[in-house]
Protein backbone atom coordinates (compact mmCIF):
# COMPACT_ATOMS: atom_id res chain seq x y z
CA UNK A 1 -3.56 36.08 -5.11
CA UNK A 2 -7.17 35.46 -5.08
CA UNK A 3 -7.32 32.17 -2.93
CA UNK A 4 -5.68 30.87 0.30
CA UNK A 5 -4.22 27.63 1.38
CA UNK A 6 -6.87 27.27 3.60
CA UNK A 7 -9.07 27.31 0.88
CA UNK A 8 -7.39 24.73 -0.75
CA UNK A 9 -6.91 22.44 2.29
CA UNK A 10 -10.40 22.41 1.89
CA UNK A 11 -11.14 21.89 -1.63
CA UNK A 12 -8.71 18.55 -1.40
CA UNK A 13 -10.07 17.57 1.67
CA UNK A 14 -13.72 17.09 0.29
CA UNK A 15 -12.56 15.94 -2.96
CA UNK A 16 -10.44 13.20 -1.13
CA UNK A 17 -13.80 12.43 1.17
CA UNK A 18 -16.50 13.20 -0.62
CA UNK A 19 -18.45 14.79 1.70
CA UNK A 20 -18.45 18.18 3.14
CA UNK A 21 -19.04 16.43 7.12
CA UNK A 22 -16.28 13.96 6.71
CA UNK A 23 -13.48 16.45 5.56
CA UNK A 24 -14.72 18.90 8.42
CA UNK A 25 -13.74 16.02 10.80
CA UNK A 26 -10.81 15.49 8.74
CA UNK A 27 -9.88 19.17 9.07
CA UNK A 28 -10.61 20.01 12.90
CA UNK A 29 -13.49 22.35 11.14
CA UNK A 30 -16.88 22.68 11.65
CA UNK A 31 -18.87 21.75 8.67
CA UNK A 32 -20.39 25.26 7.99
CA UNK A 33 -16.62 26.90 8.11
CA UNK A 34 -16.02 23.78 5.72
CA UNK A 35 -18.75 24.26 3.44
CA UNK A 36 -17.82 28.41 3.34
CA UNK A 37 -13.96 27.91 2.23
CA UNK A 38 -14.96 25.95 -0.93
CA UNK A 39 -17.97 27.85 -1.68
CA UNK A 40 -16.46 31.18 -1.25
CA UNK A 41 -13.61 29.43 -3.49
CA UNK A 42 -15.96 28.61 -6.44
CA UNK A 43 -17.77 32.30 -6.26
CA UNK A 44 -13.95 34.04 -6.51
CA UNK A 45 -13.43 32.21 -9.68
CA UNK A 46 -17.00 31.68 -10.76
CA UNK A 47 -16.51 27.88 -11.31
CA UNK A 48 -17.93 24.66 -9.78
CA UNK A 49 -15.08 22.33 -8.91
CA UNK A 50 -17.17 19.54 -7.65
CA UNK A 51 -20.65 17.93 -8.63
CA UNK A 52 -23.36 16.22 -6.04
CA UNK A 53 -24.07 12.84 -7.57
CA UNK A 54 -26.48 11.06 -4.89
CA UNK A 55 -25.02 11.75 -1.36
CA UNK A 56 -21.34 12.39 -2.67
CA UNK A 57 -19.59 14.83 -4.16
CA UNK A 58 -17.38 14.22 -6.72
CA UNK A 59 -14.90 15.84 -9.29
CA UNK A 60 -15.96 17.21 -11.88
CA UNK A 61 -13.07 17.92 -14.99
CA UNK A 62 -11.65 21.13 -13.48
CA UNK A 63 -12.06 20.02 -9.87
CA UNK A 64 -9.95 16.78 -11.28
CA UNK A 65 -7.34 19.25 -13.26
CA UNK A 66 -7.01 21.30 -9.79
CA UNK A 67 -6.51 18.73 -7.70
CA UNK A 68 -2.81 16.95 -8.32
CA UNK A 69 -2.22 21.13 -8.81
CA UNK A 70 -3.89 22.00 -5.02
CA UNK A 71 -1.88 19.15 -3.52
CA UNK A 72 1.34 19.78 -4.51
CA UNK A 73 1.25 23.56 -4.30
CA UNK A 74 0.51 22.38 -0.11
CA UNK A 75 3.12 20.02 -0.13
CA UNK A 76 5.64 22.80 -0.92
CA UNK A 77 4.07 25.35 1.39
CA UNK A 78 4.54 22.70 4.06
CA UNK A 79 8.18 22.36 2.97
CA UNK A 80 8.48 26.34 3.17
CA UNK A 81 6.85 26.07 6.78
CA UNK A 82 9.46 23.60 7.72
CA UNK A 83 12.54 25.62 6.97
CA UNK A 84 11.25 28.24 8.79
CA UNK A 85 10.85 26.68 11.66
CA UNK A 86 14.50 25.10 11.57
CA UNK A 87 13.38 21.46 10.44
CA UNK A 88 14.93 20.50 7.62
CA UNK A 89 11.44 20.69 5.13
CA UNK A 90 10.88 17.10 5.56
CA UNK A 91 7.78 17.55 6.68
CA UNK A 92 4.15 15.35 7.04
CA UNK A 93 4.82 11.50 4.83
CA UNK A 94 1.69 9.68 4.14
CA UNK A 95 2.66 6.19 3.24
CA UNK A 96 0.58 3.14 2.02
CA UNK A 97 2.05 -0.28 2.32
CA UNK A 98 0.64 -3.63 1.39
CA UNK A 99 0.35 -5.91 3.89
CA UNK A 100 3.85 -8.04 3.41
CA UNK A 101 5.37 -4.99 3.04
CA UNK A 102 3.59 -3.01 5.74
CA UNK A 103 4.27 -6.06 8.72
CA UNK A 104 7.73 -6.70 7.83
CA UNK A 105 9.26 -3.63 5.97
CA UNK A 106 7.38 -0.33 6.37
CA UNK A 107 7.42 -0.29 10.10
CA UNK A 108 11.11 -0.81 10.33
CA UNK A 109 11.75 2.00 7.84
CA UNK A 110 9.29 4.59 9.57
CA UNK A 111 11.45 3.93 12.92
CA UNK A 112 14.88 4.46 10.56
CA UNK A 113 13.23 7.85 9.12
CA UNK A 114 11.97 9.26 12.25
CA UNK A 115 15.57 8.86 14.38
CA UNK A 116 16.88 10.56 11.44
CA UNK A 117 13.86 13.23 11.01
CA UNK A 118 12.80 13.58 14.50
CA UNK A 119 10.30 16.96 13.52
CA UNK A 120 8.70 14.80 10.82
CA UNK A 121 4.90 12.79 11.12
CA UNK A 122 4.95 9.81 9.33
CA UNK A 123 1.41 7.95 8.88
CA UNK A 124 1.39 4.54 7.33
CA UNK A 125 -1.65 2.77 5.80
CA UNK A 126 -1.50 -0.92 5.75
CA UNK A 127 -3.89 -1.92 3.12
CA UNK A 128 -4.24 -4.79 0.04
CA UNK A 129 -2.94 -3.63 -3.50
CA UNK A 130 -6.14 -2.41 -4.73
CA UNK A 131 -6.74 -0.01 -1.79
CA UNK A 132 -3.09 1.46 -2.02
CA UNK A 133 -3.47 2.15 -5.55
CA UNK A 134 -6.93 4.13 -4.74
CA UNK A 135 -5.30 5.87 -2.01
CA UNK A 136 -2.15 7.13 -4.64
CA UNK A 137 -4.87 7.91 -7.10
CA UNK A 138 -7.02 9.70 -4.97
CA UNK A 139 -3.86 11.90 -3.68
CA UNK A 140 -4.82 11.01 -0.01
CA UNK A 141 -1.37 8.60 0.21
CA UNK A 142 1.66 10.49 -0.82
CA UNK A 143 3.21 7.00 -1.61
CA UNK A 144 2.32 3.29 -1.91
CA UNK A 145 4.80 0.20 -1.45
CA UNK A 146 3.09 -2.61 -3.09
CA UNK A 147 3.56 -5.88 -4.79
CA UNK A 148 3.02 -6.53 -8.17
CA UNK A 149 2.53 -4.08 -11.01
CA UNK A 150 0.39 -1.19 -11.37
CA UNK A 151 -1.32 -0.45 -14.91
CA UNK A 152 -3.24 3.03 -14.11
CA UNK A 153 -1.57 5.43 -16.51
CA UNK A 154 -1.92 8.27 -13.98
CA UNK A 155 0.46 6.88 -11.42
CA UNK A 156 4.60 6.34 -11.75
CA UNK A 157 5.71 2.53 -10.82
CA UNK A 158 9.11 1.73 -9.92
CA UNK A 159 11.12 -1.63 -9.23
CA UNK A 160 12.42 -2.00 -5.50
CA UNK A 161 13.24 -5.37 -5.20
CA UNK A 162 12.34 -8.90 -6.12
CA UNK A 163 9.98 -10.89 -4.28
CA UNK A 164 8.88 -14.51 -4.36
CA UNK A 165 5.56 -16.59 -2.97
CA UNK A 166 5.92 -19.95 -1.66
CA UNK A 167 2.98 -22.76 -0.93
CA UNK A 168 3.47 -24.31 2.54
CA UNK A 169 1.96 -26.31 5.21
CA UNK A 170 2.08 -27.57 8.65
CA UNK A 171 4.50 -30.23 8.75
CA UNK A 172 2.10 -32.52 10.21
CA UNK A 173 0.17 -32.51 6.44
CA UNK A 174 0.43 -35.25 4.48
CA UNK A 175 1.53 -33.75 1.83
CA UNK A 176 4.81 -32.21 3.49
CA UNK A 177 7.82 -32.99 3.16
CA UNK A 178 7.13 -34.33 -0.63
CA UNK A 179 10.26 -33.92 -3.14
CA UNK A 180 7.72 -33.35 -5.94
CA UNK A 181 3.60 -32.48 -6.13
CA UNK A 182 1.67 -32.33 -9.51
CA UNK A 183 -0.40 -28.75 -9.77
CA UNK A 184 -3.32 -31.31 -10.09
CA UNK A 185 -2.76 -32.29 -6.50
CA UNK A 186 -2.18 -29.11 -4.90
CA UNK A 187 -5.41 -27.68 -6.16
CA UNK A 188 -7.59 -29.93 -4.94
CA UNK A 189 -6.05 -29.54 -0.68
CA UNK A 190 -8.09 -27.16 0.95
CA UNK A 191 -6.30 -23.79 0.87
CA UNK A 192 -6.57 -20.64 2.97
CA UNK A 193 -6.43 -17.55 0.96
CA UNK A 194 -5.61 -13.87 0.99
CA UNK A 195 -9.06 -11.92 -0.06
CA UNK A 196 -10.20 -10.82 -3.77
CA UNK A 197 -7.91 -7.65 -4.52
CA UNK A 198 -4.75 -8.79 -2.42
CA UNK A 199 -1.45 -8.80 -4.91
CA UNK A 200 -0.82 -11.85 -3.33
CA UNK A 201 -3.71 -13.60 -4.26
CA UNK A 202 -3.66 -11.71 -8.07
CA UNK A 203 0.02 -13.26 -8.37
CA UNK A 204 -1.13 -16.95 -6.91
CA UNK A 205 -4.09 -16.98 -9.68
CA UNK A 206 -1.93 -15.30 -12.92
CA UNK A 207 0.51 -18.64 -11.66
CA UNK A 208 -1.88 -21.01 -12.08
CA UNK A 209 -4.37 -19.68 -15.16
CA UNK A 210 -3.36 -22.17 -17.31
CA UNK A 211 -5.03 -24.83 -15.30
CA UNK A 212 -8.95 -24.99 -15.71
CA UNK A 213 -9.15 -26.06 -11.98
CA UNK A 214 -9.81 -23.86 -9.66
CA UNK A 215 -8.62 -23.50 -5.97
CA UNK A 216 -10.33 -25.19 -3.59
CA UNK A 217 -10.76 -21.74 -1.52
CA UNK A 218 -11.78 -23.18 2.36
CA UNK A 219 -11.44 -19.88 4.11
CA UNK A 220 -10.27 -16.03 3.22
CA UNK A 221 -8.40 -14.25 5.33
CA UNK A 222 -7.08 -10.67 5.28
CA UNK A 223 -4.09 -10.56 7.64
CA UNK A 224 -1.20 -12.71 6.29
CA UNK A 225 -0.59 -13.97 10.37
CA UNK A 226 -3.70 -15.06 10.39
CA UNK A 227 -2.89 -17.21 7.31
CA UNK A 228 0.37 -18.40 8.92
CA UNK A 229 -1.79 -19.81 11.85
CA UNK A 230 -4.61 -21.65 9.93
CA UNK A 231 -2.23 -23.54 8.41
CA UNK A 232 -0.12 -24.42 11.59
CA UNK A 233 -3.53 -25.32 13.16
CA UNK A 234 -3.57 -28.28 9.71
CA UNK A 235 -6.64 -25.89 8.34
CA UNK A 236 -5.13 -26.11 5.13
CA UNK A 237 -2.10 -25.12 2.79
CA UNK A 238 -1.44 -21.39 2.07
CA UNK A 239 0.56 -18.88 -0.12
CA UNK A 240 2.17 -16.00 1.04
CA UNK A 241 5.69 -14.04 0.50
CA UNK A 242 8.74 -16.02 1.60
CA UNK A 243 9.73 -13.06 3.33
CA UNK A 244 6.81 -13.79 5.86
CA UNK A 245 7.86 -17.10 6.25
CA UNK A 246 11.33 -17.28 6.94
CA UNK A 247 11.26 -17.37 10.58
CA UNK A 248 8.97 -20.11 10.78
CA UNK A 249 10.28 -22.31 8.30
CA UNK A 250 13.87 -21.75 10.67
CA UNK A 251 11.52 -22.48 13.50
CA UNK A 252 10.08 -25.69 11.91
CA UNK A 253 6.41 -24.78 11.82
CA UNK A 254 5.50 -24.67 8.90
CA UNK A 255 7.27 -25.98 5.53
CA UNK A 256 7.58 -25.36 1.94
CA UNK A 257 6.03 -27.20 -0.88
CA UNK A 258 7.52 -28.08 -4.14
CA UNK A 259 6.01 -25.93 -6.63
CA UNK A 260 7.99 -26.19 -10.34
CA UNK A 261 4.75 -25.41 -12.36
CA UNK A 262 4.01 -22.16 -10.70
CA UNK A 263 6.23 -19.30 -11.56
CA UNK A 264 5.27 -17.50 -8.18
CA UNK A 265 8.33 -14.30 -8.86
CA UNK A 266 6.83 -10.56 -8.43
CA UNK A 267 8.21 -7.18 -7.58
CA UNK A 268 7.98 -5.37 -5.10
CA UNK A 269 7.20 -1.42 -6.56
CA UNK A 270 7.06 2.23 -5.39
CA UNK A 271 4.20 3.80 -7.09
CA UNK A 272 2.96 7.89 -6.90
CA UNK A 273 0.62 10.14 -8.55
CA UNK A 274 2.11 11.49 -12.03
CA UNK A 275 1.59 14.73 -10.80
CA UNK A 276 2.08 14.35 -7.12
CA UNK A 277 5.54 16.79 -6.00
CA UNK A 278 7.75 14.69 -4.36
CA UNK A 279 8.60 16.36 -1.59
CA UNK A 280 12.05 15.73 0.37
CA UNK A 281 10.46 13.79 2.79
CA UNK A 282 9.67 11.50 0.01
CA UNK A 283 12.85 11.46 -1.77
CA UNK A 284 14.67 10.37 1.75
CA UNK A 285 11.87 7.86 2.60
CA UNK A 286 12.49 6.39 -0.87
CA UNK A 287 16.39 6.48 -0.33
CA UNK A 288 16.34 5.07 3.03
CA UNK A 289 13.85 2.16 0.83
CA UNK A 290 16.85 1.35 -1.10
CA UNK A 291 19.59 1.36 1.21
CA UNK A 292 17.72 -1.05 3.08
CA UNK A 293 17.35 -3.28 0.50
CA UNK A 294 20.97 -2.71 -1.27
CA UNK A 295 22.70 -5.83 -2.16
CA UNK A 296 19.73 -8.07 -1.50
CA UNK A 297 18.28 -10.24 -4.60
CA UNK A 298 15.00 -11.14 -2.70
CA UNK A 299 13.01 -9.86 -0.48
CA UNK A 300 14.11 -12.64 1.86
CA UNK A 301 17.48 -11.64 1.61
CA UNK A 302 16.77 -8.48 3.91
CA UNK A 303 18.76 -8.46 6.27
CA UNK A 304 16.08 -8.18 9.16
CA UNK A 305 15.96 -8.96 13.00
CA UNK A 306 14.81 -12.73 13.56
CA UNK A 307 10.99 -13.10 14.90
CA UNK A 308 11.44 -15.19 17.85
């Protein structure tokens, strides 16, 4: 064998950052040790895996063709250096979550996993839909929990379980506690929104494309919390997952709004690489996924331990 895993490790590491310096950091290497593995790569094959365009370096089409190959020949060598040192090949588990998903599901399952995998590392990336998909496309996530669909042919979706938004308010607005609200009216309250990218905020605008309106966006927000409390503070109305919700609509502070015009439904999906190896850490993440949700029809269905 004319290459080492080191060598490899490498070659992924700069193709995931592109950039020599940043993968170095990423690596615990110093950037000339770095910049010797994958050149002394490319001169033992006598190929160029990666091309300088400006200050980056990206892929070119072999580097691209090597790297779903690179990645999951080092997923199974970790496996192999697992069971030899007595724990169970589960491993490192790189995990992307949306942010619904990610505040009120991921954690919870990491905790579950490592009490039952005590030699494994778990890392979890809590990220919009847009940057998860990136992250399983760019082989730097080993899996991504998101909401809504994925429609990049080079990565696997699959169902988990359903989810549904809901518009809500304080109830101090005047619009709460309403039996029925045109779509007219709703659009034209001030609303606080997820940001551009969010699956939320994709879901919320495929609901409502029929209307030539447009929401009356007062203020974006990242953190779905930080929606929550705009909206308690009478900022505006919002739209998130019910799942986020449920405690403070059994608190009081905040309430739903009738919305029969908006079909606000989506799924929450697993998605990975097409070539990525799943690796038995992420066959029992994904099991311990669906247990958790097992007999639930919604995502608010979860059984889950009350936010006080």
């Amino acid at each position: 064998m004319h290459y080492t895993l080191r060598q490899l490790e490498v070659f992924v590491a700069v193709a995931q950052h592109e950039s020599v310096s940043h993968a170095a950091r990423a690596l615990a290497m110093s950037q000339s040790a770095t910049s010797t593995a994958l050149a002394e790569l490319e001169r033992q094959f006598d190929c160029q895996l990666l091309d300088r365009i400006g200050k980056r370096l990206k892929l070119n089409a072999l580097g691209f063709q090597l790297l779903p190959k690179a990645v999951a020949l080092l997923d199974r060598a970790e496996e192999v250096e697992e069971l030899l040192r007595g724990q169970q090949g589960v491993g490192a588990l790189d995990v992307g979550a949306t942010l619904t998903i990610g505040n009120y599901l991921a954690t919870l399952l990491i905790s579950d996993f490592m009490q039952r995998y005590p030699g494994s590392r778990v890392r979890l990336a809590v990220r919009n839909t847009r940057h998860i998909i990136e992250g399983v496309r760019q082989h730097s996530l080993d899996l991504g929990l998101i909401e809504g669909q994925c429609d990049d042919d080079m990565i696997i979706s699959q169902p988990w379980v359903e989810d549904e938004l809901c518009v809500f308010c304080s109830p101090r607005h005047p619009l709460a506690g309403r039996e029925h609200l045109e779509l007219d009216q709703l659009l034209r309250e001030d609303w606080i929104m997820r940001e551009e990218g969010s699956g939320t905020r994709m879901t919320l605008e495929h609901a409502a494309r029929h209307r030539r309106s447009r929401f009356n966006t007062l203020l974006e927000l990242e953190h779905t919390e930080g929606i929550k409390r705009a909206v308690e503070s009478g900022l505006g109305i919002g739209c998130v997952s019910r799942l986020a919700l449920r405690d403070a609509f059994r608190r009081g502070s905040l309430v739903p709004l009738p919305t029969p015009e908006l079909d606000l439904k989506r799924q929450f999906t697993f998605i990975w690489h097409r070539h990525k190896y799943l690796t038995t850490g992420v066959r029992e993440f994904l099991r311990l996924c669906r247990e958790m949700t097992a007999g639930a029809k919604r995502s608010d269905d979860i059984p889950l331990p009350p936010i006080p």
